[in-house]
C-alpha atoms as a PDB file:
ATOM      1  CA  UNK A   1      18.296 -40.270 -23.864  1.00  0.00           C
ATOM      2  CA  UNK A   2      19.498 -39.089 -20.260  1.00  0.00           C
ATOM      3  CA  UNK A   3      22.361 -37.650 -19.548  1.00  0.00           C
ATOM      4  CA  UNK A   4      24.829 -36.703 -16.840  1.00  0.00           C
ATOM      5  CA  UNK A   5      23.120 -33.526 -16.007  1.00  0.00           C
ATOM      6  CA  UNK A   6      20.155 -35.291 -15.282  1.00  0.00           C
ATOM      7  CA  UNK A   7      17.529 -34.374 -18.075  1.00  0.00           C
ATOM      8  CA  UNK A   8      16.341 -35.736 -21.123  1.00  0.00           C
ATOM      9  CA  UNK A   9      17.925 -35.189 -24.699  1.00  0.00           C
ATOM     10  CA  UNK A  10      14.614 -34.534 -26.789  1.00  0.00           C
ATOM     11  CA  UNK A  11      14.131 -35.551 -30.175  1.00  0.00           C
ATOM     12  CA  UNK A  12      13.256 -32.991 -32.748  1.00  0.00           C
ATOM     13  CA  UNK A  13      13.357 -31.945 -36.432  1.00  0.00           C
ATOM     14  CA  UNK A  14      13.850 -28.895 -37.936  1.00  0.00           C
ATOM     15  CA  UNK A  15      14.833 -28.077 -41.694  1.00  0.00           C
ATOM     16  CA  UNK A  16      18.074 -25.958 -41.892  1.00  0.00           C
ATOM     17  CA  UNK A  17      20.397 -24.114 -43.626  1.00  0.00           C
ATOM     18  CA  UNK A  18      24.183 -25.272 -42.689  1.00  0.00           C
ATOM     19  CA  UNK A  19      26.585 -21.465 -42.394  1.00  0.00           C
ATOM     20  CA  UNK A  20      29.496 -23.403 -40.918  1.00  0.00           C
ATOM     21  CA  UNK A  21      31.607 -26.616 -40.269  1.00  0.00           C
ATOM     22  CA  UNK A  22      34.038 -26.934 -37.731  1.00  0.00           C
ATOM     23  CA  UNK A  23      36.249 -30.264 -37.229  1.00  0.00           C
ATOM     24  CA  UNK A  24      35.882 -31.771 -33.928  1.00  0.00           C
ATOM     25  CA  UNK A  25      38.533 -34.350 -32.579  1.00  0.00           C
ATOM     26  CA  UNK A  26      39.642 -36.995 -35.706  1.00  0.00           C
ATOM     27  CA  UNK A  27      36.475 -37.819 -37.119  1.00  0.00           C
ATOM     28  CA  UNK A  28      33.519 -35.407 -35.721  1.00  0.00           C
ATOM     29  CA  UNK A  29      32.116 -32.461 -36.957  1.00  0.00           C
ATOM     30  CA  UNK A  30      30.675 -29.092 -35.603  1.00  0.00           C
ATOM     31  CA  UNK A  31      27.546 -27.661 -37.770  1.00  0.00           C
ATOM     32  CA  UNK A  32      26.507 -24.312 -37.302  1.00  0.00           C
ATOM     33  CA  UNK A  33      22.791 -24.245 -38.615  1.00  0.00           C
ATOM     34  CA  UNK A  34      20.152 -21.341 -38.909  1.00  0.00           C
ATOM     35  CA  UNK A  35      16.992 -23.257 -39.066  1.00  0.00           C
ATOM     36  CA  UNK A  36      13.803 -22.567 -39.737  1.00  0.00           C
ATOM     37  CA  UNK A  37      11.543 -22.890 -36.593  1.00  0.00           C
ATOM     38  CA  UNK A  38      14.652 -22.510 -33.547  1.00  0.00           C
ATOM     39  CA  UNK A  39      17.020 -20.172 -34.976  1.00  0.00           C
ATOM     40  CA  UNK A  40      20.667 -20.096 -34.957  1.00  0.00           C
ATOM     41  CA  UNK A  41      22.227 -23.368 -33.217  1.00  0.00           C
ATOM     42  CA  UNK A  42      25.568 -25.469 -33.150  1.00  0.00           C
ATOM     43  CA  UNK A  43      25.104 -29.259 -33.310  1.00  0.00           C
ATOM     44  CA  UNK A  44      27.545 -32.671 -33.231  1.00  0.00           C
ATOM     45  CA  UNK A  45      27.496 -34.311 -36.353  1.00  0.00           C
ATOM     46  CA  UNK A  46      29.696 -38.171 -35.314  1.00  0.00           C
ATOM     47  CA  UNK A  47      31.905 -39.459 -37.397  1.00  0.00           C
ATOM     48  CA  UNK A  48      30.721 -37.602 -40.534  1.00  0.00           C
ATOM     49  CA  UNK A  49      34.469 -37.218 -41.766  1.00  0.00           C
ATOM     50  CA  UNK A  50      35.267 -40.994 -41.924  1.00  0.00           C
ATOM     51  CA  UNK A  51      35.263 -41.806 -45.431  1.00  0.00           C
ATOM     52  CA  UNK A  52      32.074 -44.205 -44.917  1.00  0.00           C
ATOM     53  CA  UNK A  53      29.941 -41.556 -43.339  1.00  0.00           C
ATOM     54  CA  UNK A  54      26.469 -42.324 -43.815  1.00  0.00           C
ATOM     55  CA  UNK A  55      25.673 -38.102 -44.639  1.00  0.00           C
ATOM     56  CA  UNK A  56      28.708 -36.297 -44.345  1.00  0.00           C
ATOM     57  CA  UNK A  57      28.326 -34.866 -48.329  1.00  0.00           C
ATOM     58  CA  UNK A  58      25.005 -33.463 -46.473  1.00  0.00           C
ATOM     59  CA  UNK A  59      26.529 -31.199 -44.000  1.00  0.00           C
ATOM     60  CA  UNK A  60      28.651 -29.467 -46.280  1.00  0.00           C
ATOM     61  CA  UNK A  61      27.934 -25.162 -45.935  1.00  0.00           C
ATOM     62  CA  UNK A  62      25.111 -23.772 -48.067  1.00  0.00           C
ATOM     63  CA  UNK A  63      23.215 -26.744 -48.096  1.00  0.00           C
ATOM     64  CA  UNK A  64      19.123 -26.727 -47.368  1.00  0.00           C
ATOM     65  CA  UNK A  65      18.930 -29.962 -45.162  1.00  0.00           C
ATOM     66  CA  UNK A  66      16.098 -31.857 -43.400  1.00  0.00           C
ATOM     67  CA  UNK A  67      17.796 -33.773 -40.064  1.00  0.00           C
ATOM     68  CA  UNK A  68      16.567 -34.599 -36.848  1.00  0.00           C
ATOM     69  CA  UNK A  69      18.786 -33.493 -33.833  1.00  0.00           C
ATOM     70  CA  UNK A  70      18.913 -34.820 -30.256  1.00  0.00           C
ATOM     71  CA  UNK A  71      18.713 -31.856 -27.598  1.00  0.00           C
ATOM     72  CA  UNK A  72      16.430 -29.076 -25.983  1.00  0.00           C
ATOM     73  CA  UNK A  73      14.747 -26.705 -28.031  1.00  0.00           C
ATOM     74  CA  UNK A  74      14.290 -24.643 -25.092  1.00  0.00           C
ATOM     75  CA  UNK A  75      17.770 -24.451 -23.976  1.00  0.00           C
ATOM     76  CA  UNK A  76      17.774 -26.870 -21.115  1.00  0.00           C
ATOM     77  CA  UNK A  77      21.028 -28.495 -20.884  1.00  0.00           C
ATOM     78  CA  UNK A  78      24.352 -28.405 -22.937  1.00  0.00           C
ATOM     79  CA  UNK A  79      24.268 -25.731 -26.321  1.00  0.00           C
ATOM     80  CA  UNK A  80      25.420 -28.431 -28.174  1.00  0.00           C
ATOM     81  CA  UNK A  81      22.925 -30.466 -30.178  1.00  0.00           C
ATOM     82  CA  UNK A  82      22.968 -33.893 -31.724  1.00  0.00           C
ATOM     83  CA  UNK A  83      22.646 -34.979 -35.044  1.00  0.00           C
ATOM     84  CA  UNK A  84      21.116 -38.275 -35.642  1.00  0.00           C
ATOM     85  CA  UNK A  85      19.107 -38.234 -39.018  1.00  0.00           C
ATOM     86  CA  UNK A  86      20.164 -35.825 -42.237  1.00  0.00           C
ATOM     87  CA  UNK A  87      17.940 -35.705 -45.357  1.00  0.00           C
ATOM     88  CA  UNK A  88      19.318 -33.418 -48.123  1.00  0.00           C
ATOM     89  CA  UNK A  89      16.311 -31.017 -49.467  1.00  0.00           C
ATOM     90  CA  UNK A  90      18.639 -28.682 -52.244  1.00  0.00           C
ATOM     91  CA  UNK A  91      22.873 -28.776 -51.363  1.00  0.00           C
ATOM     92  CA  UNK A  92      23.401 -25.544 -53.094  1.00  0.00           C
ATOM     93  CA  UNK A  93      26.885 -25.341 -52.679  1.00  0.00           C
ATOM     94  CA  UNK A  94      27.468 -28.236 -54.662  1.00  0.00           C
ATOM     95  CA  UNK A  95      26.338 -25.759 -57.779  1.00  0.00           C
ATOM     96  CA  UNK A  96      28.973 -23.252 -57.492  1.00  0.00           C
ATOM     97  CA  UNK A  97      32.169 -25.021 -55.826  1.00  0.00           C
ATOM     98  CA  UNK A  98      34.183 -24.135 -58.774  1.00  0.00           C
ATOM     99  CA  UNK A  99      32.513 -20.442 -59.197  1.00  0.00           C
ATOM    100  CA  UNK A 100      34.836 -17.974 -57.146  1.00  0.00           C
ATOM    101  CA  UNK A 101      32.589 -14.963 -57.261  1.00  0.00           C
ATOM    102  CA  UNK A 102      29.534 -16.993 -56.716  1.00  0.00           C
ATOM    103  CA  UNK A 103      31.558 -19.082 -53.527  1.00  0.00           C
ATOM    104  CA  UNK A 104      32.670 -15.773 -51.913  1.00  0.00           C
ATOM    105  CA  UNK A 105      29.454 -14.428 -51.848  1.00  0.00           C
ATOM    106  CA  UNK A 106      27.782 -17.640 -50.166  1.00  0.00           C
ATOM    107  CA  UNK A 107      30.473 -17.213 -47.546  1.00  0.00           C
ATOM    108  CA  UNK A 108      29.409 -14.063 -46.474  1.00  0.00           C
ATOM    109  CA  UNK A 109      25.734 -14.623 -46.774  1.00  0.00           C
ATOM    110  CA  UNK A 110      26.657 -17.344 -44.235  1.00  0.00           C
ATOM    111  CA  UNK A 111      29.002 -14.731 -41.782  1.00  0.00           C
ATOM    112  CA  UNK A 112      26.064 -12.440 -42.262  1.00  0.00           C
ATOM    113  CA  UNK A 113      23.348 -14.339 -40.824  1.00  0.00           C
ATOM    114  CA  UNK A 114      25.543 -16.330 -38.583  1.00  0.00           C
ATOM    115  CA  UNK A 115      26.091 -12.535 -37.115  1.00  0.00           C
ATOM    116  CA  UNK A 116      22.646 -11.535 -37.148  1.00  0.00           C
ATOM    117  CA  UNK A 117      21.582 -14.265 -35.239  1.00  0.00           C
ATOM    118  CA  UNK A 118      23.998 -13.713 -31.695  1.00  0.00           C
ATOM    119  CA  UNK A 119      21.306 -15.218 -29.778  1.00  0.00           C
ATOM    120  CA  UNK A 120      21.514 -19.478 -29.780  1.00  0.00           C
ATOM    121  CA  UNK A 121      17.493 -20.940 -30.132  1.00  0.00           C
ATOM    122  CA  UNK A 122      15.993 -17.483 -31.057  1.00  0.00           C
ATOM    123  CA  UNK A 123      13.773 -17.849 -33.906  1.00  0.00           C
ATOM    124  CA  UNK A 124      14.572 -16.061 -37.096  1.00  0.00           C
ATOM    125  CA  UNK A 125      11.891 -17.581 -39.596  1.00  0.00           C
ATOM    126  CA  UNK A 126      12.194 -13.956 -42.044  1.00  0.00           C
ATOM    127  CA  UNK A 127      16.363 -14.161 -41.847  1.00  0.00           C
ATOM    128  CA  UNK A 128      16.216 -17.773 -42.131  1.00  0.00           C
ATOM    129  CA  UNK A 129      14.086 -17.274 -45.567  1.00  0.00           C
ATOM    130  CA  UNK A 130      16.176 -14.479 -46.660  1.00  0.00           C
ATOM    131  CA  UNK A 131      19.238 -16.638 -46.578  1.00  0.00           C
ATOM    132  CA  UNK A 132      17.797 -20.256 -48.114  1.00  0.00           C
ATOM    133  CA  UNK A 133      16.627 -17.625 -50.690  1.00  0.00           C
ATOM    134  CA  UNK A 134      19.613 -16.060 -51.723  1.00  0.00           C
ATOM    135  CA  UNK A 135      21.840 -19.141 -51.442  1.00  0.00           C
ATOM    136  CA  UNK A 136      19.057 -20.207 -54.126  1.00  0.00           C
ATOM    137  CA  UNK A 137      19.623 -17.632 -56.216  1.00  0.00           C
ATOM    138  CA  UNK A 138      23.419 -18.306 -56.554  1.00  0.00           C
ATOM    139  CA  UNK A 139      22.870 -22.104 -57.242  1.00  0.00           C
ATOM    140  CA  UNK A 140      20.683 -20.807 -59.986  1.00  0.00           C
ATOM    141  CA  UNK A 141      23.156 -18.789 -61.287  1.00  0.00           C
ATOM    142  CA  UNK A 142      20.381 -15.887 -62.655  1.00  0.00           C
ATOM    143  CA  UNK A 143      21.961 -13.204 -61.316  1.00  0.00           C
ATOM    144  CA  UNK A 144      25.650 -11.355 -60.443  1.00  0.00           C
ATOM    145  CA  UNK A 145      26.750 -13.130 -57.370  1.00  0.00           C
ATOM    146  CA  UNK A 146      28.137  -9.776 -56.017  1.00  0.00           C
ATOM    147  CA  UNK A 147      24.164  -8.620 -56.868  1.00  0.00           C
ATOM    148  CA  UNK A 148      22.885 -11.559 -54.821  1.00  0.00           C
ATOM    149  CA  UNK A 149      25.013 -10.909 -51.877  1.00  0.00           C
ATOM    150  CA  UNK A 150      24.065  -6.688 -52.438  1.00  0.00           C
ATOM    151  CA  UNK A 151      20.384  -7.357 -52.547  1.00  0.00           C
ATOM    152  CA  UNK A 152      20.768  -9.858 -49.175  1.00  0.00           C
ATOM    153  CA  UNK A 153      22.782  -7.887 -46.941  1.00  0.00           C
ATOM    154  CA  UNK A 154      20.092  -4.930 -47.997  1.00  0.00           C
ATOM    155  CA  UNK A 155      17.373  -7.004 -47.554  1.00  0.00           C
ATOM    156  CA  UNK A 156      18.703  -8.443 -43.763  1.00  0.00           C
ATOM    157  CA  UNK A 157      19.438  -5.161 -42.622  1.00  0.00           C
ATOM    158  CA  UNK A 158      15.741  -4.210 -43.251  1.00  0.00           C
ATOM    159  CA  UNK A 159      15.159  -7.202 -40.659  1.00  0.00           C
ATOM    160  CA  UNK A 160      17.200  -6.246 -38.511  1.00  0.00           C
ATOM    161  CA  UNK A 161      15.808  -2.121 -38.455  1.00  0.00           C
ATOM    162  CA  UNK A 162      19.436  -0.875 -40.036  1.00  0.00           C
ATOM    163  CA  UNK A 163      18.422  -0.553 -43.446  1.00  0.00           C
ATOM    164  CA  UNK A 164      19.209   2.433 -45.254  1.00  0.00           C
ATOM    165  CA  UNK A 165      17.307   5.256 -46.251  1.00  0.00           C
ATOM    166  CA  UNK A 166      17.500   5.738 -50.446  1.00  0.00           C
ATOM    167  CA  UNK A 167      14.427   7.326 -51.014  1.00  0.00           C
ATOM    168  CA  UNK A 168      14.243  10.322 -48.209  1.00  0.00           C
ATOM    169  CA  UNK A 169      17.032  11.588 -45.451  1.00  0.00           C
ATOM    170  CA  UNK A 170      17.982   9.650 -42.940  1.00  0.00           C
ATOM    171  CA  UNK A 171      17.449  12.267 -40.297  1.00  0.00           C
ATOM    172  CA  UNK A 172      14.650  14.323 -41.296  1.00  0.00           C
ATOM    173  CA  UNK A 173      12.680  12.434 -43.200  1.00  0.00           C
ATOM    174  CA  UNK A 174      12.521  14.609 -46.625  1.00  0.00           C
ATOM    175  CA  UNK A 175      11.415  12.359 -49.716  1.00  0.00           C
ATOM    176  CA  UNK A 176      13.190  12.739 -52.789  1.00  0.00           C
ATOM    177  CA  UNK A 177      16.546  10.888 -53.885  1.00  0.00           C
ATOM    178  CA  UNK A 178      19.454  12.999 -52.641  1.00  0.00           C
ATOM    179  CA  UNK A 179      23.019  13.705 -53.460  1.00  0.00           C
ATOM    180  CA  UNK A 180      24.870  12.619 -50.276  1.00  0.00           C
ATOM    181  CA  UNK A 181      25.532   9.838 -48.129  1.00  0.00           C
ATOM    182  CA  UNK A 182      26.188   9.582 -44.930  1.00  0.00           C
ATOM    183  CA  UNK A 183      26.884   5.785 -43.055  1.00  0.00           C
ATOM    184  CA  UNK A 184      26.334   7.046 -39.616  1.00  0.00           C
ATOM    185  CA  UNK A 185      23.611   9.102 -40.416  1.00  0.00           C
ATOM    186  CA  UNK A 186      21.466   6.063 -41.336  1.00  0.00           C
ATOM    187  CA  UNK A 187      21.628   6.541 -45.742  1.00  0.00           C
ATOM    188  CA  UNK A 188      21.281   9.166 -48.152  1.00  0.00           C
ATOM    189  CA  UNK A 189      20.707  12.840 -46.379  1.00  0.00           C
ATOM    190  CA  UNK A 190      19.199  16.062 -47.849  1.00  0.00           C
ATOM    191  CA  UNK A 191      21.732  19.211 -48.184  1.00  0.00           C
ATOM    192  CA  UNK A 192      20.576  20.775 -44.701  1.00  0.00           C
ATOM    193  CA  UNK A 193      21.417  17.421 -42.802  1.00  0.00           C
ATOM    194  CA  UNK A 194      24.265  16.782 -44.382  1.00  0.00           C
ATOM    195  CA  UNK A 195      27.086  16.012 -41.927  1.00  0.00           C
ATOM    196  CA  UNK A 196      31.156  16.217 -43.072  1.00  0.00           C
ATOM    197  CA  UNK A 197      32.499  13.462 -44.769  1.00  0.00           C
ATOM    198  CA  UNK A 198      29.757  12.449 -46.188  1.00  0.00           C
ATOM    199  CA  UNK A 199      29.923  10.387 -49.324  1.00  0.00           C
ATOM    200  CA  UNK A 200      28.258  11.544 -52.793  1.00  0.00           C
ATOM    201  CA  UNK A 201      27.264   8.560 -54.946  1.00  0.00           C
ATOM    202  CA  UNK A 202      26.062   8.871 -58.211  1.00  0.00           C
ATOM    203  CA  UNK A 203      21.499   8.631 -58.246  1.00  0.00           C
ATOM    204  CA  UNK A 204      22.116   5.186 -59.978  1.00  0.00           C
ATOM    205  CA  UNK A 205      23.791   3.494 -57.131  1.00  0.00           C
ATOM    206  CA  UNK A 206      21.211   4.891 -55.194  1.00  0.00           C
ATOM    207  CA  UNK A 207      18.529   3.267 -57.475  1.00  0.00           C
ATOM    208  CA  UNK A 208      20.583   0.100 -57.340  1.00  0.00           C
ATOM    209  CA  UNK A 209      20.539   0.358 -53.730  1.00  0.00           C
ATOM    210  CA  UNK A 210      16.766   0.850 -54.002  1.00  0.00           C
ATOM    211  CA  UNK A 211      16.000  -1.793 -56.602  1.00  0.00           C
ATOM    212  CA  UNK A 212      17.850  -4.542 -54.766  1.00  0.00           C
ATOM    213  CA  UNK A 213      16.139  -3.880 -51.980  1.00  0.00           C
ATOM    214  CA  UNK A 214      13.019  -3.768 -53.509  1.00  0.00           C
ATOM    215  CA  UNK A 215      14.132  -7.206 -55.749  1.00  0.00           C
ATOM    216  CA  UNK A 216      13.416  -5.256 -58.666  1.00  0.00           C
ATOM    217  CA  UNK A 217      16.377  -7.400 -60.728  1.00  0.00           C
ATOM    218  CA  UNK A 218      15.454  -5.730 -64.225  1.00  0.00           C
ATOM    219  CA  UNK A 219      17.163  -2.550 -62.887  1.00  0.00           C
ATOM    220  CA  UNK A 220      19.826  -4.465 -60.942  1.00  0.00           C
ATOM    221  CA  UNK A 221      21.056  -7.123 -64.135  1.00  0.00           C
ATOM    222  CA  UNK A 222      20.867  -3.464 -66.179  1.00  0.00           C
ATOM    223  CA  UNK A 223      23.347  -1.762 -63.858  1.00  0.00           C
ATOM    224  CA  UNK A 224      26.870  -0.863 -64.919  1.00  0.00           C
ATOM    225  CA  UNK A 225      30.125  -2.366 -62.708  1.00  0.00           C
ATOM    226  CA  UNK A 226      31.191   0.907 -61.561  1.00  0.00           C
ATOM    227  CA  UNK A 227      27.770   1.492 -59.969  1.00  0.00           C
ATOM    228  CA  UNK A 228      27.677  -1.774 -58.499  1.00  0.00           C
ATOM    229  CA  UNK A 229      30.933  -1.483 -56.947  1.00  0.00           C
ATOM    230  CA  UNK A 230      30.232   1.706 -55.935  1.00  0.00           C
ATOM    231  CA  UNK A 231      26.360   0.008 -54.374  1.00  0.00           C
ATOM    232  CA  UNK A 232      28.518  -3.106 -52.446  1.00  0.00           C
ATOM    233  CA  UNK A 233      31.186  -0.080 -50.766  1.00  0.00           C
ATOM    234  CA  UNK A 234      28.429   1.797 -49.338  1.00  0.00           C
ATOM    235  CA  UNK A 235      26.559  -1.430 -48.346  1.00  0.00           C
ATOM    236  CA  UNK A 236      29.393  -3.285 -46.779  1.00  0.00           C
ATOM    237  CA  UNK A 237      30.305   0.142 -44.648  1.00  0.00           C
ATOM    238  CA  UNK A 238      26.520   0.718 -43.604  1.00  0.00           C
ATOM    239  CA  UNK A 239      26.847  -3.387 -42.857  1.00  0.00           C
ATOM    240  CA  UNK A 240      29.854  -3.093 -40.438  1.00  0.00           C
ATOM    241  CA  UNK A 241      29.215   0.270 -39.154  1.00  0.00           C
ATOM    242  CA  UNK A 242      25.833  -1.615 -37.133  1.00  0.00           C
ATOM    243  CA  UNK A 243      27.823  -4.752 -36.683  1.00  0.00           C
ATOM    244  CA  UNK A 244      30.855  -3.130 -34.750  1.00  0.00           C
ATOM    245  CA  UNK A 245      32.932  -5.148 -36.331  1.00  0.00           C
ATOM    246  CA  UNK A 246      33.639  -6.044 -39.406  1.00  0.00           C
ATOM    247  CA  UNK A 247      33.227  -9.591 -41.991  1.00  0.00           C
ATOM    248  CA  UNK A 248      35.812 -11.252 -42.182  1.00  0.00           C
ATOM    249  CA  UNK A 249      34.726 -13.043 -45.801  1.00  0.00           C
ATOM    250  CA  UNK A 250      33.599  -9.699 -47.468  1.00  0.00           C
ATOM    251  CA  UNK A 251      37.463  -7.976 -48.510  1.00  0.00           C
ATOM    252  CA  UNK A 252      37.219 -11.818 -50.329  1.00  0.00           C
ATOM    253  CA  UNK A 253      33.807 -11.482 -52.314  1.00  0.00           C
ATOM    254  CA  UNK A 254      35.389 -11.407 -56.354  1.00  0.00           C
ATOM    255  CA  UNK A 255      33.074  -8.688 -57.441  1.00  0.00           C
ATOM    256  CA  UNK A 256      34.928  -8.531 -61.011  1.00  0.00           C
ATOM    257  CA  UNK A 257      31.957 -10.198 -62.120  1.00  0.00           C
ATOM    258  CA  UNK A 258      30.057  -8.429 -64.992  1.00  0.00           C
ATOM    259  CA  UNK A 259      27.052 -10.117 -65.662  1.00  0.00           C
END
């Protein structure tokens, strides 16, 4: 498959997870994937919004998908891939369409690891596994879906070395489960670090914090709303504080959810 710029479009599969669709002209598609072996990248789906689409339903967000793509792996050429084959493996979203709380939180699962992933082809295998896991989790409907999204952005912070310190200060490294919290500081801080301004959660969000990080959901399905609300503030703040910027999908996340 030549084109103008004189290489070869390479055939390739990958299984993905699709974070975001974009329309493209009247009947084309942009689908922003995190796959599994080549990272983060954008790819043309054709004609996948005409109503006799051979796998548009496929390419909806949250969806675990098999496809074959037309491009470089290696970056040679245009960003933009090609789909040509789609095989659905699990199209979560489909479970929780109708499920505000649950929706929300998919959405910024998907900002999340869209964001964590700024580099196009870099492979991501952990992040990509984190993310099929907790889109899982919310099709399955086990679990809070404010507590699913909680427990990912912990656990994706952890890959990406911002993850905050519960069980010992942030700056000197004391163990023990302390009173304060500080966001720039890096987590929970001991009274002799302690900077101003820093935030003084109760010890069960900080054992919520810990157990969802840990995936210990016995603790986390136990814990009350105001400590969970209290758990996604500090979480979300630690989130954007690294980012520089902050989600656009997380003042949306329902959290009323109880249960």
């Amino acid at each position: 498959m030549p084109t103008e710029s004189g290489y070869r479009r390479q055939l390739y599969r990958d299984d993905a997870v699709v974070l975001r669709v974009q329309k493209l002209g009247e009947s084309d598609r942009i689908i922003t994937l995190l796959t599994r072996r080549n990272g983060r990248l954008r790819a043309v789906a054709r004609g996948v919004r005409r109503t006799n689409s051979r796998f548009g339903a496929r390419l909806e967000p949250f969806g675990h998908i098999d496809l074959q793509l037309a491009g470089s792996p290696e970056g040679v050429g245009s960003s933009l891939h090609s789909v040509s084959q789609v095989e659905a493996v699990a199209l979560y979203g489909k479970q929780f369409l109708t499920d505000y709380p649950r929706y929300t939180a998919a959405s910024a699962i998907a900002e999340t690891a869209e964001r964590l992933t700024p580099i196009e082809r870099e492979p991501s295998l952990r992040l990509f596994q984190l993310t099929l896991g907790a889109l899982k989790a919310l099709a399955a409907g086990e679990h809070a879906g404010p507590l699913v999204l909680d427990a990912y952005l912990l656990r994706a912070m952890a890959t990406a070395g911002w993850a905050p310190a519960t069980s010992e200060c942030a700056v000197c490294g004391t163990p023990g489960q302390h009173a304060a919290f500080s966001v720039p500081a890096g987590g929970a801080v001991c009274p002799d670090c302690r900077p101003p301004g820093a935030a003084h959660p109760s010890p069960a969000t900080l054992g919520l914090m810990s157990a969802l990080t840990a995936g210990d959901w016995q603790v986390a399905d136990a814990s009350e709303p105001p400590v969970r609300r209290e758990c996604s503030g500090l979480v979300a703040a630690h989130l954007q504080w690294h980012m520089e910027r902050a989600l656009r999908s997380l003042p949306l996340v329902d959290r009323r959810e109880s249960s």
